[in-house]
PDB file of N, CA and C in Angstrom:
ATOM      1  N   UNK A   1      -5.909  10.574  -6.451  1.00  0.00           N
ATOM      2  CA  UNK A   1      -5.934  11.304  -5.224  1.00  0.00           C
ATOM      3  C   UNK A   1      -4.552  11.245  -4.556  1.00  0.00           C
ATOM      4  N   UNK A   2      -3.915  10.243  -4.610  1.00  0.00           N
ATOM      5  CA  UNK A   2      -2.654   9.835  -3.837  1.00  0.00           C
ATOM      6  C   UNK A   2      -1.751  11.034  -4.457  1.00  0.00           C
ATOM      7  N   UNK A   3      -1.361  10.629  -5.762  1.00  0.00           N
ATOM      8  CA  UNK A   3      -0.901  11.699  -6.628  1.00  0.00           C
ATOM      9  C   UNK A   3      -0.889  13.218  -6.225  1.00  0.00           C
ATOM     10  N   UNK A   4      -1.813  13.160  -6.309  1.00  0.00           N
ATOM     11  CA  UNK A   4      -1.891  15.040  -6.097  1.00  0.00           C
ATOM     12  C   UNK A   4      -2.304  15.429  -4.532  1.00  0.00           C
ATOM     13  N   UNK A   5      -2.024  14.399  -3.779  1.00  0.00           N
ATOM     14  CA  UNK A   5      -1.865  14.637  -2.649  1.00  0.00           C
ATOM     15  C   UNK A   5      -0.186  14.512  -2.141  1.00  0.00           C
ATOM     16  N   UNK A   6       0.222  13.726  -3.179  1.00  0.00           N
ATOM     17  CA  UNK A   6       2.425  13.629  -3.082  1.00  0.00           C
ATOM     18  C   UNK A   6       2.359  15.166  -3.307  1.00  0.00           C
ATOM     19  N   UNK A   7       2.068  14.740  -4.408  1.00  0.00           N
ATOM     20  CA  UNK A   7       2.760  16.255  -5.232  1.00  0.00           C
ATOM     21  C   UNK A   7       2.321  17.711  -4.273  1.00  0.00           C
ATOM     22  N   UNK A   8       1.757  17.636  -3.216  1.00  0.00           N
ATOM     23  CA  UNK A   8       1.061  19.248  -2.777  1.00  0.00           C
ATOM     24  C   UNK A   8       1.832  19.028  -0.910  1.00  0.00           C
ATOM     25  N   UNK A   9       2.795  17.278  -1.159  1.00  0.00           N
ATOM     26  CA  UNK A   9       3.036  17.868   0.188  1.00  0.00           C
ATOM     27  C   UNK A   9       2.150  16.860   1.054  1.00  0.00           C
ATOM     28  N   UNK A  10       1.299  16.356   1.056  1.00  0.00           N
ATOM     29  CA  UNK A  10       0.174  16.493   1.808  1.00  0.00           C
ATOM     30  C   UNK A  10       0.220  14.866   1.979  1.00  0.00           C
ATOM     31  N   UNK A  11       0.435  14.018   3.829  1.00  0.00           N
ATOM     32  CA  UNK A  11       0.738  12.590   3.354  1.00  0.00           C
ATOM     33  C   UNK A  11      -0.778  11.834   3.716  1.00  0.00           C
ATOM     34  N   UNK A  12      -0.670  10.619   3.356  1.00  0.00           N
ATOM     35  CA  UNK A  12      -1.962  10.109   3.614  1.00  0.00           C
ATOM     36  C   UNK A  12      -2.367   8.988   4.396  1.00  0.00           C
ATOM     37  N   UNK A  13      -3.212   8.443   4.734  1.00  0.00           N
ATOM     38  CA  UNK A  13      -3.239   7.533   6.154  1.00  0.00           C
ATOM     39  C   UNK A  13      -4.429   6.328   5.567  1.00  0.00           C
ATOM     40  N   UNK A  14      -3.987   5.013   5.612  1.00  0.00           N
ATOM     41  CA  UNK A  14      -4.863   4.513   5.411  1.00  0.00           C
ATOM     42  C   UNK A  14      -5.764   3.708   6.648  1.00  0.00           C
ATOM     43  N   UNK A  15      -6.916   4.150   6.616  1.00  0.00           N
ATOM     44  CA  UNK A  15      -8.309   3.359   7.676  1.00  0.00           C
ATOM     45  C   UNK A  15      -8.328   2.271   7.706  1.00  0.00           C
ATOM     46  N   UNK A  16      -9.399   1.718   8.630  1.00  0.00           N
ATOM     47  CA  UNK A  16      -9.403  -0.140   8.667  1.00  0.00           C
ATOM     48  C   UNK A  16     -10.877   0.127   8.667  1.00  0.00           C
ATOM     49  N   UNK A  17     -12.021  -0.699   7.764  1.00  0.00           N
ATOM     50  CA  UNK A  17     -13.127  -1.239   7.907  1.00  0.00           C
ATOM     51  C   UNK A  17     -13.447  -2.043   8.438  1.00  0.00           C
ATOM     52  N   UNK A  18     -12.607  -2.960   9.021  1.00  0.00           N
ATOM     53  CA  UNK A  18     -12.525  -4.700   9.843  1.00  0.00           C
ATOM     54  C   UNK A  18     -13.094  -5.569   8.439  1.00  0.00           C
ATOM     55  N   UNK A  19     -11.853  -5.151   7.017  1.00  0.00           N
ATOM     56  CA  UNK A  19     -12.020  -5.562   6.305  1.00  0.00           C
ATOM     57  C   UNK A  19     -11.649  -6.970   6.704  1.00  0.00           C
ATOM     58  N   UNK A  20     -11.957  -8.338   5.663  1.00  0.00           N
ATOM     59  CA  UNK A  20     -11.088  -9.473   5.547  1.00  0.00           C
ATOM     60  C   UNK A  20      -9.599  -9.986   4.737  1.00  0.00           C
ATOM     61  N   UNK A  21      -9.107 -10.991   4.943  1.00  0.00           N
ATOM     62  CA  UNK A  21      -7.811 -10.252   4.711  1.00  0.00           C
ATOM     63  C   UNK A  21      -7.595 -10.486   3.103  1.00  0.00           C
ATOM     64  N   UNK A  22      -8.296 -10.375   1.906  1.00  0.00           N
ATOM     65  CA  UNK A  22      -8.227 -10.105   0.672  1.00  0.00           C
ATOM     66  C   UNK A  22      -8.232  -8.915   0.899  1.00  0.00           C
ATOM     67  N   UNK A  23      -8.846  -8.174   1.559  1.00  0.00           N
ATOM     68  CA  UNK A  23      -9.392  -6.400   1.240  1.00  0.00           C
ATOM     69  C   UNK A  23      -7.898  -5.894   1.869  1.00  0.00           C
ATOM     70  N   UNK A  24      -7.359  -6.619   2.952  1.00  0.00           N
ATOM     71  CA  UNK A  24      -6.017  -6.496   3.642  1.00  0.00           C
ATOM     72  C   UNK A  24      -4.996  -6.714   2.958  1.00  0.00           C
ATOM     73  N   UNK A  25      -5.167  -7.627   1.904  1.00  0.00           N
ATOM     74  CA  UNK A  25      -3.811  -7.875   1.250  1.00  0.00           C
ATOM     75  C   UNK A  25      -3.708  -6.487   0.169  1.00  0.00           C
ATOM     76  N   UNK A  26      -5.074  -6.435  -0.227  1.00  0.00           N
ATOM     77  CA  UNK A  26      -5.130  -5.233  -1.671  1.00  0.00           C
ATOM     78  C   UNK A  26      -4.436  -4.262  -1.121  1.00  0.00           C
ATOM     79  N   UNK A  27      -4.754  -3.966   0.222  1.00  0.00           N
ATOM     80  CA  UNK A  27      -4.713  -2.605   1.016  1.00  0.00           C
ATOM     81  C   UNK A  27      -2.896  -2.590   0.910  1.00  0.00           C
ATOM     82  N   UNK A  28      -3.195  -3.202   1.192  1.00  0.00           N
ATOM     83  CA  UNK A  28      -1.140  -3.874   1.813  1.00  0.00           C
ATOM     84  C   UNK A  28      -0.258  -2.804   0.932  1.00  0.00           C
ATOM     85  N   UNK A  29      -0.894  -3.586  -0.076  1.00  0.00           N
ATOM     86  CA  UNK A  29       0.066  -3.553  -1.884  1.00  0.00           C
ATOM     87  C   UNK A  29       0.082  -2.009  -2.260  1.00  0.00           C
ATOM     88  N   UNK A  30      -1.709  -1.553  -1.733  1.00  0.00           N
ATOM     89  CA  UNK A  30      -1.566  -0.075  -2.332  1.00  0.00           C
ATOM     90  C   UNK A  30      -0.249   0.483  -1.523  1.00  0.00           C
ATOM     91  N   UNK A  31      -0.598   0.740   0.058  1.00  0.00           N
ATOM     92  CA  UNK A  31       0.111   1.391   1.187  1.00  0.00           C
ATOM     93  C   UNK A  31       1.570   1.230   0.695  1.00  0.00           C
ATOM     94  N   UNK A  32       1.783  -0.142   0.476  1.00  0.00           N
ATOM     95  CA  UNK A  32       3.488   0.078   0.098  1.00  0.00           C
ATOM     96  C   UNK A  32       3.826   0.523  -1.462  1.00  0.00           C
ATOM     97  N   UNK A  33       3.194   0.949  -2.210  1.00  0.00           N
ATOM     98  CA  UNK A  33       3.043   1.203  -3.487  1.00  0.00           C
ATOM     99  C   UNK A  33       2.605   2.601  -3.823  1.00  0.00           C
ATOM    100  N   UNK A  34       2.546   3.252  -3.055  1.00  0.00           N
ATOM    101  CA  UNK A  34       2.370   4.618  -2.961  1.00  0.00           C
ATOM    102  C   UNK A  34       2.602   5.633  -1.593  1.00  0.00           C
ATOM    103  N   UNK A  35       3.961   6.359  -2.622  1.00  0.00           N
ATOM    104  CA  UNK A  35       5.039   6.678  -1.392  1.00  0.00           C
ATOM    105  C   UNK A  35       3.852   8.126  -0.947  1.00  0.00           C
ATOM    106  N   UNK A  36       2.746   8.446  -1.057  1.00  0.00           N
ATOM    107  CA  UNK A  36       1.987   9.656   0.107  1.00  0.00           C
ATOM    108  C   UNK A  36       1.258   9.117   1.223  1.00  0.00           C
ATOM    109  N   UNK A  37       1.842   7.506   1.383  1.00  0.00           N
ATOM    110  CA  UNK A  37       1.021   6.727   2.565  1.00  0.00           C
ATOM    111  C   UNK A  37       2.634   6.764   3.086  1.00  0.00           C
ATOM    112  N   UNK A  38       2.479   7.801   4.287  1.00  0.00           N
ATOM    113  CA  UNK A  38       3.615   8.173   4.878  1.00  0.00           C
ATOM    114  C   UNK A  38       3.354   7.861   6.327  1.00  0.00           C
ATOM    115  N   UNK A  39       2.276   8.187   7.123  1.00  0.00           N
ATOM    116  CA  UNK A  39       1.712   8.138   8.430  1.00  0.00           C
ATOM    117  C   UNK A  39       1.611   6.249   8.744  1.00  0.00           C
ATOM    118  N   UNK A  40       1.386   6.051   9.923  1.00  0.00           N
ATOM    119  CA  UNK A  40       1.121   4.584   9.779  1.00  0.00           C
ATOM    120  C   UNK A  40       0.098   4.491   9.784  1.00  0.00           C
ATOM    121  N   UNK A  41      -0.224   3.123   9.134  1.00  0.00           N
ATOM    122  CA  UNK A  41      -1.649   2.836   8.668  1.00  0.00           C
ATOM    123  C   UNK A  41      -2.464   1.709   9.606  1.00  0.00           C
ATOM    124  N   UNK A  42      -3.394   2.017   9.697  1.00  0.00           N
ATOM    125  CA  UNK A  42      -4.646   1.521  10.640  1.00  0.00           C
ATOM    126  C   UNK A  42      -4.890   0.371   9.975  1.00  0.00           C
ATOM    127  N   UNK A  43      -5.218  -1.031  10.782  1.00  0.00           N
ATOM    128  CA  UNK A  43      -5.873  -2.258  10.345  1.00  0.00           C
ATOM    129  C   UNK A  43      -6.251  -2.772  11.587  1.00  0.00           C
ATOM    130  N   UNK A  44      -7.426  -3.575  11.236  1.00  0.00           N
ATOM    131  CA  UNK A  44      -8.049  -4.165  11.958  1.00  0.00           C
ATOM    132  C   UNK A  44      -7.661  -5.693  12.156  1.00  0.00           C
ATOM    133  N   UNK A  45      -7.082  -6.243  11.131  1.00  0.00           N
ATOM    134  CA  UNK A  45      -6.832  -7.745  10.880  1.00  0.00           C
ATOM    135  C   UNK A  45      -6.717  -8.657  11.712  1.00  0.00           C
ATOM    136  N   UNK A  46      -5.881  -7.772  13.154  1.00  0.00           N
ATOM    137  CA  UNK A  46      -5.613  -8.655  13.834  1.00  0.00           C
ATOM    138  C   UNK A  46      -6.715  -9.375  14.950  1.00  0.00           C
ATOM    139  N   UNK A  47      -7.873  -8.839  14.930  1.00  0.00           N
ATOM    140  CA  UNK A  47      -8.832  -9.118  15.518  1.00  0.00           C
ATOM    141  C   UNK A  47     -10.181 -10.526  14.557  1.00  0.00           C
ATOM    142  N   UNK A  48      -9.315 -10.069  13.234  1.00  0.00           N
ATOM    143  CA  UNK A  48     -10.571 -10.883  12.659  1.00  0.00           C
ATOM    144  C   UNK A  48     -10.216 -12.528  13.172  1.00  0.00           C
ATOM    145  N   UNK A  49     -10.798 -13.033  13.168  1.00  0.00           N
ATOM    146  CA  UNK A  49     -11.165 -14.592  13.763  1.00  0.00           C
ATOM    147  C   UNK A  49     -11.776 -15.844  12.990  1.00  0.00           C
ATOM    148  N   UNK A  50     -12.207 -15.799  12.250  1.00  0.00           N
ATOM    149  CA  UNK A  50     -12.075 -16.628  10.750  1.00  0.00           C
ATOM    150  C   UNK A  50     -11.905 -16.338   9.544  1.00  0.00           C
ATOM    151  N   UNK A  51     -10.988 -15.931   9.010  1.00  0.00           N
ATOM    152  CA  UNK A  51     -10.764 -15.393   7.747  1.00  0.00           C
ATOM    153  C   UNK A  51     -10.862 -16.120   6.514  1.00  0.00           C
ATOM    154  N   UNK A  52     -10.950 -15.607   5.514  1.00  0.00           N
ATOM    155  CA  UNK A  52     -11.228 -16.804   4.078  1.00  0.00           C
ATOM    156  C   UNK A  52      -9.784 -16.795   3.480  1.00  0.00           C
ATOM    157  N   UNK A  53      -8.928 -16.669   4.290  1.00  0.00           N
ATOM    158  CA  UNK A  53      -7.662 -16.942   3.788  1.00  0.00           C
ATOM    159  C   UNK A  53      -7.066 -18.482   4.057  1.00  0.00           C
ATOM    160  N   UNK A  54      -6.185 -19.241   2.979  1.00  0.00           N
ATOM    161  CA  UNK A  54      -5.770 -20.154   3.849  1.00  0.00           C
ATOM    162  C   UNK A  54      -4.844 -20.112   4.573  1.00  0.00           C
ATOM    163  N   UNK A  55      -3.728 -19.110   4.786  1.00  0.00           N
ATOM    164  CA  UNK A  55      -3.288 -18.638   5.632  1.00  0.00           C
ATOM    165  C   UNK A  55      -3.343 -17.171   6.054  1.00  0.00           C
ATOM    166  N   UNK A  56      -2.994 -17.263   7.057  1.00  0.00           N
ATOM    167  CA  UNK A  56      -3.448 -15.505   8.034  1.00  0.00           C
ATOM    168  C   UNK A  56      -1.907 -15.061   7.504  1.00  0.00           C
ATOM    169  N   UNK A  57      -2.399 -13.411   7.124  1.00  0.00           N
ATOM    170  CA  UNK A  57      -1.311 -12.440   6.698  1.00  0.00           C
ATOM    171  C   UNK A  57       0.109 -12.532   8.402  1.00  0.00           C
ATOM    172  N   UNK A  58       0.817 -12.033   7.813  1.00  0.00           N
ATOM    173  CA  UNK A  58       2.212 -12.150   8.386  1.00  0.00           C
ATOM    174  C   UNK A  58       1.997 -10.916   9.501  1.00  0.00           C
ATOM    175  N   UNK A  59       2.843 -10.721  11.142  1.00  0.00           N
ATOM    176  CA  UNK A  59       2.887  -9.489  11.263  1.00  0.00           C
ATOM    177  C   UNK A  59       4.554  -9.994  11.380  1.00  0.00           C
ATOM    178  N   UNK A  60       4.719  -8.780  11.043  1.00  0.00           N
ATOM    179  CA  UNK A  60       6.404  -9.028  11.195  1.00  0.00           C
ATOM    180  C   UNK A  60       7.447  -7.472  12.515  1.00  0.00           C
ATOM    181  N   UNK A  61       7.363  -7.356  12.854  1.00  0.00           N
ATOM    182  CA  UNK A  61       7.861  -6.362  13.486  1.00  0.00           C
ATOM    183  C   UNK A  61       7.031  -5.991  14.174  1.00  0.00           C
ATOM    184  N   UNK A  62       5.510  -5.793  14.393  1.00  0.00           N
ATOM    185  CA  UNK A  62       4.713  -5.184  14.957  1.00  0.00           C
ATOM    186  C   UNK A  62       3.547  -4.807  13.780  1.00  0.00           C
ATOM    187  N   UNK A  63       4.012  -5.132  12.371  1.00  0.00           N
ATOM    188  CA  UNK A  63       3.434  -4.415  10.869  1.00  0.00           C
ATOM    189  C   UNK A  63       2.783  -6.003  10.282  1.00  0.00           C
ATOM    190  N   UNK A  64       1.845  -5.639   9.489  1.00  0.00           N
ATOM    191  CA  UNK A  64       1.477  -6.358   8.503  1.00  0.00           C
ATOM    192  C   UNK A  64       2.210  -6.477   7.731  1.00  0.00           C
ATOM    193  N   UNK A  65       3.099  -7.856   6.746  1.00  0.00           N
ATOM    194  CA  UNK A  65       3.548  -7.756   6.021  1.00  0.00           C
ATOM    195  C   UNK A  65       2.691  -7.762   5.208  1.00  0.00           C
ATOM    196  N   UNK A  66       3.414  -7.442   3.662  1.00  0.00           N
ATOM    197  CA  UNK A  66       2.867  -6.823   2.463  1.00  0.00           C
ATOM    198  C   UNK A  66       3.515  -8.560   1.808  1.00  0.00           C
ATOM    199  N   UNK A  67       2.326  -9.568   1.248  1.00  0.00           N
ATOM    200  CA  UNK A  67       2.271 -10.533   0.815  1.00  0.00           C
ATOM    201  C   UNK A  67       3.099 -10.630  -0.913  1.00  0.00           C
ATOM    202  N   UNK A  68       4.223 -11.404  -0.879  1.00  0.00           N
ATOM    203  CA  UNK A  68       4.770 -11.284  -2.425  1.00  0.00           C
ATOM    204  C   UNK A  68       4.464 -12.313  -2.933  1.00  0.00           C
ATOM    205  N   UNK A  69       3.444 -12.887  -3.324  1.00  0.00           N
ATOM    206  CA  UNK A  69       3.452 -14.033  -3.910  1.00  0.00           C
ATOM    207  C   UNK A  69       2.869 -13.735  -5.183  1.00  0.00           C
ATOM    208  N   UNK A  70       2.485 -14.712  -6.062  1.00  0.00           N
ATOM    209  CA  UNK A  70       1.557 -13.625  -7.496  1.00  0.00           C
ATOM    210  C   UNK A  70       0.300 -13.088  -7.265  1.00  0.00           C
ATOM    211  N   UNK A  71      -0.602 -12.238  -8.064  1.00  0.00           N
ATOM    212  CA  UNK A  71      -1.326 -11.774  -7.608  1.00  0.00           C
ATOM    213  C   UNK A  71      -1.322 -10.688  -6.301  1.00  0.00           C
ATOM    214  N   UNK A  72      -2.402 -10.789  -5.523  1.00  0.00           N
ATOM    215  CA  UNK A  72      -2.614 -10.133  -3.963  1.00  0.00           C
ATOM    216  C   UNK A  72      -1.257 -11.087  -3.024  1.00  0.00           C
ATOM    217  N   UNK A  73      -1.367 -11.800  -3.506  1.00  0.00           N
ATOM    218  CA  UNK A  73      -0.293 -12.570  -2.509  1.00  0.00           C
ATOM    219  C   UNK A  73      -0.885 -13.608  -1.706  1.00  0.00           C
ATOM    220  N   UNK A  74      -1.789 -13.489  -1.622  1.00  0.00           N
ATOM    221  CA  UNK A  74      -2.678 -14.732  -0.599  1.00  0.00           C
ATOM    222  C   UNK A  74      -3.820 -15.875  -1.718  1.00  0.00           C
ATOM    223  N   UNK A  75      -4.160 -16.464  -0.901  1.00  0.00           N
ATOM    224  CA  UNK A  75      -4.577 -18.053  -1.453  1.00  0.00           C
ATOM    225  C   UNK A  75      -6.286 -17.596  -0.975  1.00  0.00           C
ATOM    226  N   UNK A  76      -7.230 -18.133  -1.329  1.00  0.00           N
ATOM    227  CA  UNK A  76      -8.618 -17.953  -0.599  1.00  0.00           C
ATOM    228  C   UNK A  76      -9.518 -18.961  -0.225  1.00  0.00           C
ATOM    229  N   UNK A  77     -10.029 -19.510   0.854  1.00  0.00           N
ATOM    230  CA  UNK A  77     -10.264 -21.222   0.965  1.00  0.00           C
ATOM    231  C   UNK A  77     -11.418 -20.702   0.262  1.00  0.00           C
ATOM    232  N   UNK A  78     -11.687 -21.239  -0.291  1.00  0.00           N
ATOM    233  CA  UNK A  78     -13.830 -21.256  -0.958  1.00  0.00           C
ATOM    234  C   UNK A  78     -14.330 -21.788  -0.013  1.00  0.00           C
ATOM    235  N   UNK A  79     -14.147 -22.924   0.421  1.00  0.00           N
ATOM    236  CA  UNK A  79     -14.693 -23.579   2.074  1.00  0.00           C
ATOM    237  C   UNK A  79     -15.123 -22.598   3.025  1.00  0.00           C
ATOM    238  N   UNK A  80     -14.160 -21.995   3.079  1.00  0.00           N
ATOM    239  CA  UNK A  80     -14.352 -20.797   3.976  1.00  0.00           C
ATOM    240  C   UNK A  80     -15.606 -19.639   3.036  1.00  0.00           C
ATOM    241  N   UNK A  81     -15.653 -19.137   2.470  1.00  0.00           N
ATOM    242  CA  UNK A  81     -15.848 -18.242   1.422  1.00  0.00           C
ATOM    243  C   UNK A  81     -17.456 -19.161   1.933  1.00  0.00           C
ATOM    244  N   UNK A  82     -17.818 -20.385   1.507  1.00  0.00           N
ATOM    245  CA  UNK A  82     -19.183 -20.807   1.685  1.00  0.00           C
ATOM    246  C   UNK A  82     -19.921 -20.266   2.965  1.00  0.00           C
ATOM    247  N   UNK A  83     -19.244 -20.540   4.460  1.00  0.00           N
ATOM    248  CA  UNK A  83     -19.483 -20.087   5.045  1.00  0.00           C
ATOM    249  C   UNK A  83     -20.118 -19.106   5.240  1.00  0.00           C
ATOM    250  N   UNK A  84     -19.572 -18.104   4.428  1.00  0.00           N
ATOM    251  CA  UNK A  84     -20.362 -16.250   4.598  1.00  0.00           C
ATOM    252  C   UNK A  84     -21.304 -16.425   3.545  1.00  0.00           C
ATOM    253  N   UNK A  85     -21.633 -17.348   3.081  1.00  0.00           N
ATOM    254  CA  UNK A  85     -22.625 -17.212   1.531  1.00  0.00           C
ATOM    255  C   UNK A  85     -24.121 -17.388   2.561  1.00  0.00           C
ATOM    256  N   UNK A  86     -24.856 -16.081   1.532  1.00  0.00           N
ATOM    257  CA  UNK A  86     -26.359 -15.580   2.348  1.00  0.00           C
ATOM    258  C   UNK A  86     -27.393 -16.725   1.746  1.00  0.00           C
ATOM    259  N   UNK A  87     -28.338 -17.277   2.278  1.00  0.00           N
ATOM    260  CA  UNK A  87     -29.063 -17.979   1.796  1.00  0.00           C
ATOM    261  C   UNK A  87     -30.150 -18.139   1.736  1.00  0.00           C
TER     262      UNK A  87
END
């Protein structure tokens, strides 16, 4: 979709679900990884309040940074992760 939305011209905007910040980091990687995410992009992150990260994503300027580490870039507590487990 990104693709043939470059190619026609046409730029693209990415939404916020009040994902957590794995879904934030993925998001990150696409947005800066595909030049038709031209508009600025919507996140919720900064509102979330316990995250299963062991550390909270970066803002740097006013922006989410885009995490370089291997992988997504972020670490995930399981500790945390138990927490949201349905039972």
């Amino acid at each position: 979709m990104a693709a043939m939305a470059e190619a026609a011209g046409i730029p693209l905007v990415r939404g916020s679900a009040h994902e957590m910040g794995v879904k934030t980091a993925a998001m990150l990687h696409v947005v800066a990884s595909t030049p038709a995410f031209t508009y600025a992009n919507d996140s919720t992150y900064y509102a979330q309040e316990n995250d299963v990260l062991t550390e909270p994503l970066r803002v740097v300027d006013g922006a989410l940074e885009v995490p370089m580490r291997p992988g997504l870039g972020v670490e995930v507590d399981r500790k945390k992760v138990r927490e949201y487990e349905v039972r």
